[in-house]
N, C-alpha and C. Protein backbone atom coordinates (compact mmCIF):
# COMPACT_ATOMS: atom_id res chain seq x y z
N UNK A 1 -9.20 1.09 30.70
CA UNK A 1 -8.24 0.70 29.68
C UNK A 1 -8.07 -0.81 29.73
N UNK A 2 -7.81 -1.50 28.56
CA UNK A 2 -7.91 -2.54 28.50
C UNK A 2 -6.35 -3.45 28.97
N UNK A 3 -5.97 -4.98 29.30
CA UNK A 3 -5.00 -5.04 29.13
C UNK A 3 -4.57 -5.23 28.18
N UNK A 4 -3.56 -5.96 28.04
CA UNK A 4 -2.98 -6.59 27.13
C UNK A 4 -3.58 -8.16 26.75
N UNK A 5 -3.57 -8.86 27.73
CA UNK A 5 -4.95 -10.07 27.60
C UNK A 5 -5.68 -9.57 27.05
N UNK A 6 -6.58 -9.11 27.71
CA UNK A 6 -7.75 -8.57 27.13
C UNK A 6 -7.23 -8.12 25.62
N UNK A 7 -6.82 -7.66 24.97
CA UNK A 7 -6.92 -7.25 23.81
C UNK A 7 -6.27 -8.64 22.97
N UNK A 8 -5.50 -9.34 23.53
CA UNK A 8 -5.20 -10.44 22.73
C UNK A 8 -6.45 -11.64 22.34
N UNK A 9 -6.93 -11.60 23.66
CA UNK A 9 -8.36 -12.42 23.95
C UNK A 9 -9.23 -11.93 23.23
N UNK A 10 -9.53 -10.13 22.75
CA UNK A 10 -10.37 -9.75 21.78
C UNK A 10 -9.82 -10.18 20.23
N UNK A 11 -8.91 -10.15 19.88
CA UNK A 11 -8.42 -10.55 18.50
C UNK A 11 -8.56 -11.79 17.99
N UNK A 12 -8.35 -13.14 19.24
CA UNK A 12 -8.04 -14.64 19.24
C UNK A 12 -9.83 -14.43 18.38
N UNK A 13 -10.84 -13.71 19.50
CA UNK A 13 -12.19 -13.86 19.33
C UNK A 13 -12.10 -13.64 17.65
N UNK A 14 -11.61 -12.62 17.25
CA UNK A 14 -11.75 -12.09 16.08
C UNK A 14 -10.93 -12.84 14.80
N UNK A 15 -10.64 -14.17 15.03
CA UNK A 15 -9.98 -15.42 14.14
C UNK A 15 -8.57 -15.50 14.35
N UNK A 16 -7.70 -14.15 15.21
CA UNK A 16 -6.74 -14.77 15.17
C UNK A 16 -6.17 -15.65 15.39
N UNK A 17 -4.88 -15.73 15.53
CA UNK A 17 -3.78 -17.14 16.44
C UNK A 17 -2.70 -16.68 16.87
N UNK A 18 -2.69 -16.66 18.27
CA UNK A 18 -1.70 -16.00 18.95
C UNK A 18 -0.35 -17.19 19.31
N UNK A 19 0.30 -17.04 18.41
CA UNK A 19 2.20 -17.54 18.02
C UNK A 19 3.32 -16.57 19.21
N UNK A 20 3.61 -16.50 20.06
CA UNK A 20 4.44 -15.75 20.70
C UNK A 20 3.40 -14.60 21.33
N UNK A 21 4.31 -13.34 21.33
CA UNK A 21 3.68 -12.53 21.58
C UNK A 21 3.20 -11.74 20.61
N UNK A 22 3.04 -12.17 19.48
CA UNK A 22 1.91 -11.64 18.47
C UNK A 22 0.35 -12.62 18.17
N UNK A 23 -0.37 -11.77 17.18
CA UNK A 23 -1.64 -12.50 16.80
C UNK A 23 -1.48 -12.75 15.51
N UNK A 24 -1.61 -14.07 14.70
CA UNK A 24 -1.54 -14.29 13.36
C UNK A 24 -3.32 -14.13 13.18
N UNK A 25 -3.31 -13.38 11.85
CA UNK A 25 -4.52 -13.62 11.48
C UNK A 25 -4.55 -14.54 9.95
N UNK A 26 -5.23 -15.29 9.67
CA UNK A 26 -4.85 -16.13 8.60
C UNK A 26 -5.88 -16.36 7.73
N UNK A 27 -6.83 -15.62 7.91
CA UNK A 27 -8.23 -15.41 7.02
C UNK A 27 -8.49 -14.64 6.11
N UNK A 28 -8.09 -15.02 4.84
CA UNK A 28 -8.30 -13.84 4.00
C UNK A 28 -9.52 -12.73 4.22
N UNK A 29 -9.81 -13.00 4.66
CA UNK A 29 -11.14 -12.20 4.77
C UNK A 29 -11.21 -10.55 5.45
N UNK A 30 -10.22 -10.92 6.35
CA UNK A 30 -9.69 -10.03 7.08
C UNK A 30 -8.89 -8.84 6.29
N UNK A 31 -9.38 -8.35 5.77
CA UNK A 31 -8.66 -7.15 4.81
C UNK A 31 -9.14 -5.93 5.26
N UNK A 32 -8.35 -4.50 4.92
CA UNK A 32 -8.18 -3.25 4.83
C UNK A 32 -7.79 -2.45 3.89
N UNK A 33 -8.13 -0.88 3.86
CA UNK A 33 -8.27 -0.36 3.17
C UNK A 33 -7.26 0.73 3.34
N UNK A 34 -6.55 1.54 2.60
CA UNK A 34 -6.23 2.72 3.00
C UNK A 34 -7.22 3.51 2.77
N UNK A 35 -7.35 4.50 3.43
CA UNK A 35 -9.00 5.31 2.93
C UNK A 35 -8.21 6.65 1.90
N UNK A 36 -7.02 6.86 2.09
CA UNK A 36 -6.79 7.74 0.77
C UNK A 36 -6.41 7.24 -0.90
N UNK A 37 -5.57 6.08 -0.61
CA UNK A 37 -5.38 5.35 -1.90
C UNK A 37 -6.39 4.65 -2.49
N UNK A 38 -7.12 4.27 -1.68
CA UNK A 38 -7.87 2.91 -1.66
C UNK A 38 -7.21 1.50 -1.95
N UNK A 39 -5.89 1.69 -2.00
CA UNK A 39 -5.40 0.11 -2.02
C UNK A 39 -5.79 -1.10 -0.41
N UNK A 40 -5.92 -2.15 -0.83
CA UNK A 40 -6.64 -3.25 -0.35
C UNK A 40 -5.39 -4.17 0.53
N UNK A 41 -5.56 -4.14 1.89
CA UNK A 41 -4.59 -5.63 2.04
C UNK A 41 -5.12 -6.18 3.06
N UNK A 42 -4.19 -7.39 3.05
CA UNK A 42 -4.74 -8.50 4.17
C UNK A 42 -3.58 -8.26 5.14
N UNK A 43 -4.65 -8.41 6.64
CA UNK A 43 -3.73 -8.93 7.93
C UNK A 43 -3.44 -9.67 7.83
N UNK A 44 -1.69 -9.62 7.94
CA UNK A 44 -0.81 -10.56 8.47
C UNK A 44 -0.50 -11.09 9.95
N UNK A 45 -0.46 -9.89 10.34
CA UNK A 45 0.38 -10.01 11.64
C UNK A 45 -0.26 -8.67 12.46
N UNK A 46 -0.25 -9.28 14.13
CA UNK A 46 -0.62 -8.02 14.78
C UNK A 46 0.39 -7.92 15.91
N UNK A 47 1.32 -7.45 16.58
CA UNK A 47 2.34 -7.36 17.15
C UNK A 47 2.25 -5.84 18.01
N UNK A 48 3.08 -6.00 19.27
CA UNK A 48 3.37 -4.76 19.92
C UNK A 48 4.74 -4.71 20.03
N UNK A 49 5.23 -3.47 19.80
CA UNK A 49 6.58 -2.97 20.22
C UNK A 49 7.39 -2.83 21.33
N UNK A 50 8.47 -2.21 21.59
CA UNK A 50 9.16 -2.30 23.18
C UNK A 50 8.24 -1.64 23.88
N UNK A 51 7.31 -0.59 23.57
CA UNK A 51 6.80 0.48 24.44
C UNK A 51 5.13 -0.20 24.44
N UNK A 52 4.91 -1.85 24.08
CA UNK A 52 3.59 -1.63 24.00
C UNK A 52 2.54 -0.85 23.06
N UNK A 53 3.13 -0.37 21.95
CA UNK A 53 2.30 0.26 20.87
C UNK A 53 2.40 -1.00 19.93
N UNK A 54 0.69 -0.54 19.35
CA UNK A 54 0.57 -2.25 18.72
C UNK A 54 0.46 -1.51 17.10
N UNK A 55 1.19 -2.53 16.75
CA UNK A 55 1.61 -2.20 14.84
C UNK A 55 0.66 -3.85 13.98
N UNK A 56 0.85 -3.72 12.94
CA UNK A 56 -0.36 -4.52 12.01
C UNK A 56 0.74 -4.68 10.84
N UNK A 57 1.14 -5.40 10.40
CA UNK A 57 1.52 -6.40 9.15
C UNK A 57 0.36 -6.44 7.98
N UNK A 58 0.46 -5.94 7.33
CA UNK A 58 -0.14 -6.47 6.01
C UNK A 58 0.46 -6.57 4.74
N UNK A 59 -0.45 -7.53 3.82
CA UNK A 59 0.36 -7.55 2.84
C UNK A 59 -0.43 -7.42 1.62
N UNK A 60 -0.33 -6.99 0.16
CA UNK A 60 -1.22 -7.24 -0.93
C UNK A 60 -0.50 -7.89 -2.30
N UNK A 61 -0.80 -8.44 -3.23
CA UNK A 61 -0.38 -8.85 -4.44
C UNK A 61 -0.11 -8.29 -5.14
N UNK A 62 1.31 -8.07 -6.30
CA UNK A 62 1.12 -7.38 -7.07
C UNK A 62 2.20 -8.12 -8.37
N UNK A 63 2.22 -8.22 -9.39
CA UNK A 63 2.87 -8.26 -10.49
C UNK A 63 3.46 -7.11 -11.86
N UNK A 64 4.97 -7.14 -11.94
CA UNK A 64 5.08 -6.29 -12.76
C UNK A 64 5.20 -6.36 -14.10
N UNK A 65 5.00 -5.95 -15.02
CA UNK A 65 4.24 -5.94 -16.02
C UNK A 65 5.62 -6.60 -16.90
N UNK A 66 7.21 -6.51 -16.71
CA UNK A 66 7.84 -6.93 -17.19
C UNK A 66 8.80 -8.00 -16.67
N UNK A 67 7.92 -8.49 -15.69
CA UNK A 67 8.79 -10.07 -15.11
C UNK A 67 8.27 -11.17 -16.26
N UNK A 68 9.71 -11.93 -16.17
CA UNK A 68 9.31 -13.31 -17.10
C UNK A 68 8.20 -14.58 -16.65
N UNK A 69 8.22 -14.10 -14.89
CA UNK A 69 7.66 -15.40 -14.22
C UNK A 69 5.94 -14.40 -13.92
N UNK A 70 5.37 -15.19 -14.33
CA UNK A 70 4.13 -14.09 -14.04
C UNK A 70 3.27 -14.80 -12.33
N UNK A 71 4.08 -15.26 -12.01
CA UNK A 71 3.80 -15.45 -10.45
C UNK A 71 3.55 -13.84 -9.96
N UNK A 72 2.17 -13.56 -9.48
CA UNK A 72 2.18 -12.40 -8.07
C UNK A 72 3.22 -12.59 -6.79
N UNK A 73 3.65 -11.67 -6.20
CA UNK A 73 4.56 -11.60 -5.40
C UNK A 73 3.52 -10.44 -4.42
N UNK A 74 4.29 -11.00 -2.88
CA UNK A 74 3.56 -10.21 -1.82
C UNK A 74 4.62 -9.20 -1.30
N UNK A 75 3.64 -8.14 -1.57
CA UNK A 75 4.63 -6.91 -1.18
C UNK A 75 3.75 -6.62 0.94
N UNK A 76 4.72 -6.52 1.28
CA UNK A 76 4.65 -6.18 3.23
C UNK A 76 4.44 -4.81 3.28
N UNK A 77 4.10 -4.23 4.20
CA UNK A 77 3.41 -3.11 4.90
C UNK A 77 3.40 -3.19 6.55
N UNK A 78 4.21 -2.46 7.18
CA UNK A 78 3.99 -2.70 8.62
C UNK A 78 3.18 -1.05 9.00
N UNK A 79 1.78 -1.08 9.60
CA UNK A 79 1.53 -0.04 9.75
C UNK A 79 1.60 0.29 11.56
N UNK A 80 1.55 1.40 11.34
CA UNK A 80 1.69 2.07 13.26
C UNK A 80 0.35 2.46 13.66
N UNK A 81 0.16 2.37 15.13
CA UNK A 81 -0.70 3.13 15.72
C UNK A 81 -1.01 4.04 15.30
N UNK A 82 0.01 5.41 14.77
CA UNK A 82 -0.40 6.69 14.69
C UNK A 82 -1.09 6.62 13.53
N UNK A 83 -0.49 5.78 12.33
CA UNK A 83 -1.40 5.90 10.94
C UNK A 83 -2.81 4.64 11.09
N UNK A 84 -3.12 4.33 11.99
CA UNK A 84 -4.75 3.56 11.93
C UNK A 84 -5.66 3.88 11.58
N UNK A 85 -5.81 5.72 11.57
CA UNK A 85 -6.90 5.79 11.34
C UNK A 85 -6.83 6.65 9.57
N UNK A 86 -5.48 5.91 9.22
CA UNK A 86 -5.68 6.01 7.68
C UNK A 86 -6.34 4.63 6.97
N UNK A 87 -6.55 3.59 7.37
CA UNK A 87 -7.04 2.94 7.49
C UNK A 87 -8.76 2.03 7.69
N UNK A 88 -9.30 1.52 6.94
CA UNK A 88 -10.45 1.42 7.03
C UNK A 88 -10.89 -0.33 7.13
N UNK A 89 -12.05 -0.89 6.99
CA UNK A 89 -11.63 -2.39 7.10
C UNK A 89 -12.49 -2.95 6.05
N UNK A 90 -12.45 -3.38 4.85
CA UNK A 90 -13.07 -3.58 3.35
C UNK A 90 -14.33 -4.49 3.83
């Protein structure tokens, strides 16, 4: 089993930026999938909880069809361990 280094040290590898005790990822590139919706988002944030279970931040764009300001707005998503493997990586 890995530690906790170790898994931070695997992510840093993987573009993040470790801010506290989380990993920022800041590359758009870095996106996911839900594999039942198929909606699309980007890592935000990778973080662990009091117990050491590690949760994922994401976020995607969206605009509603009757705002005056047609700026996209980022809607958040914090997903859990248990739902990861609803999840896929685009």
């Amino acid at each position: 089993m890995k530690s906790m280094e170790d898994i931070f040290e695997s992510l840093i590898k993987m573009g993040g930026k470790k801010i506290g005790d989380s990993i920022k990822f800041i590359k758009p590139s870095l996106a996911i999938k839900n594999k039942d919706l198929g909606v699309k988002y980007t890592v935000s944030n990778v973080g662990f909880d009091e117990n050491n279970n590690p949760f994922v931040i994401c976020y995607r764009y969206y605009a509603g069809k009757k705002r005056k300001n047609k700026k996209n707005k980022k809607m958040f998503i914090k997903i859990l361990k248990k739902d990861f493997k609803n999840y896929e990586p685009v």
